[in-house]
Protein backbone atom coordinates (compact mmCIF):
# COMPACT_ATOMS: atom_id res chain seq x y z
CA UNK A 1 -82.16 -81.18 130.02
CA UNK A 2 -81.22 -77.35 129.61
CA UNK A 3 -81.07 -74.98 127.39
CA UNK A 4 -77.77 -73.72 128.26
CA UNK A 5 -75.19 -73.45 125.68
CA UNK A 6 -71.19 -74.03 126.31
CA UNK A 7 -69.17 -70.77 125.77
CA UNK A 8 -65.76 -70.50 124.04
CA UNK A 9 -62.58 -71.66 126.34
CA UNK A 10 -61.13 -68.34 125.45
CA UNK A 11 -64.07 -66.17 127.20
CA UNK A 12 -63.64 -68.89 129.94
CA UNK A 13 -60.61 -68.10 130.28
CA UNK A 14 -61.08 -64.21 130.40
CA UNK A 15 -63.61 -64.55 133.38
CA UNK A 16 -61.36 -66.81 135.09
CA UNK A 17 -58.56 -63.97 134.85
CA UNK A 18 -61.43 -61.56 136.42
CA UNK A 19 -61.99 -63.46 139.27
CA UNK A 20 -58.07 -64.17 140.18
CA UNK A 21 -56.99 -60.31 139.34
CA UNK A 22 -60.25 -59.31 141.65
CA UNK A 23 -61.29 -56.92 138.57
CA UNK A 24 -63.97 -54.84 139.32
CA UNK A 25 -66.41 -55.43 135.95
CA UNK A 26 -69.61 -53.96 134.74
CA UNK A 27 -71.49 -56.92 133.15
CA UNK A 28 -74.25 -56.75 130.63
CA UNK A 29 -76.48 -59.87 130.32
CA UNK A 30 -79.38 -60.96 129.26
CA UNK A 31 -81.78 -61.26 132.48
CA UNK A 32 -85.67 -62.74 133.55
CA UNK A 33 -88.10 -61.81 130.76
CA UNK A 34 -85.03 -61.76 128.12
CA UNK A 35 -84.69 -58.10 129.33
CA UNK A 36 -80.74 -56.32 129.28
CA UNK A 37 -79.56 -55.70 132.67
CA UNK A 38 -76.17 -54.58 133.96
CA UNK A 39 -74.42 -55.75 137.20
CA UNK A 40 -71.13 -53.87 138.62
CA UNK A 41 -68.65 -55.90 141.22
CA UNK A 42 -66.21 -58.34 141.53
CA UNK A 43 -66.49 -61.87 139.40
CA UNK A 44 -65.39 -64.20 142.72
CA UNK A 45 -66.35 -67.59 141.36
CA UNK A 46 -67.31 -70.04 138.85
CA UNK A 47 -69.96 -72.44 139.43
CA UNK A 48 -71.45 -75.71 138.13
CA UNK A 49 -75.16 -76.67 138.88
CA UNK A 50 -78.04 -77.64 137.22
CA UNK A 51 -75.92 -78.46 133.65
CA UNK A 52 -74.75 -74.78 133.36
CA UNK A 53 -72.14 -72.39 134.75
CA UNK A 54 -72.49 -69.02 136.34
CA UNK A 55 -70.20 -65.95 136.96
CA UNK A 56 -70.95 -65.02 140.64
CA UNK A 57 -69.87 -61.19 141.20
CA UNK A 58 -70.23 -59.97 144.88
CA UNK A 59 -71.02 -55.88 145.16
CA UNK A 60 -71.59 -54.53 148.22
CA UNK A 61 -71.44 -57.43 150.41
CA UNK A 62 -74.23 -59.54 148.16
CA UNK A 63 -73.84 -62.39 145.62
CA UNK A 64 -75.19 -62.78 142.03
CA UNK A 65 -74.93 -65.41 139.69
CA UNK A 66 -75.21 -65.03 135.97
CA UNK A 67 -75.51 -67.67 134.07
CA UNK A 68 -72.16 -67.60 131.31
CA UNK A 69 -74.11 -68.13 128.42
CA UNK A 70 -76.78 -64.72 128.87
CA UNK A 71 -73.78 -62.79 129.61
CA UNK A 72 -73.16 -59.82 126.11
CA UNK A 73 -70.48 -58.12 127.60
CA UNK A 74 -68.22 -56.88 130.33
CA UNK A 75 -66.21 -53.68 130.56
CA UNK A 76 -63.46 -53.71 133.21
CA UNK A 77 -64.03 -50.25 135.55
């Protein structure tokens, strides 16, 4: 079991629209320790694995996932 909790379709949609526009982003979330951390690049997937979904962004030739639930807010750049 996990504690993850389903966003709305509507943000789902919005990151989906990221990742096939290639829109650079600067993403706030909610990271280890409950502690608000920011991440710039480019959402290039959406992934399914271990009962949640994650935003991966690649910057600067590495690749993040974030976990759609602890994500606050994203400001296109």
């Amino acid at each position: 079991m996990t504690d993850y909790k389903p966003i709305e379709c509507g943000l789902h949609s919005e990151y989906e629209l990221l990742i096939m526009r290639a829109q650079r982003v600067n993403i706030e979330f909610q990271g280890a320790n409950e502690l608000k951390q920011v991440h710039t690049g480019t959402p290039t997937d959406m992934i399914s694995k271990n009962n949640a979904e994650f935003l991966e962004i690649s910057s600067a030739g590495r690749k993040e996932l974030i976990r759609l639930d602890k994500i606050i807010d994203y400001t296109k750049i």
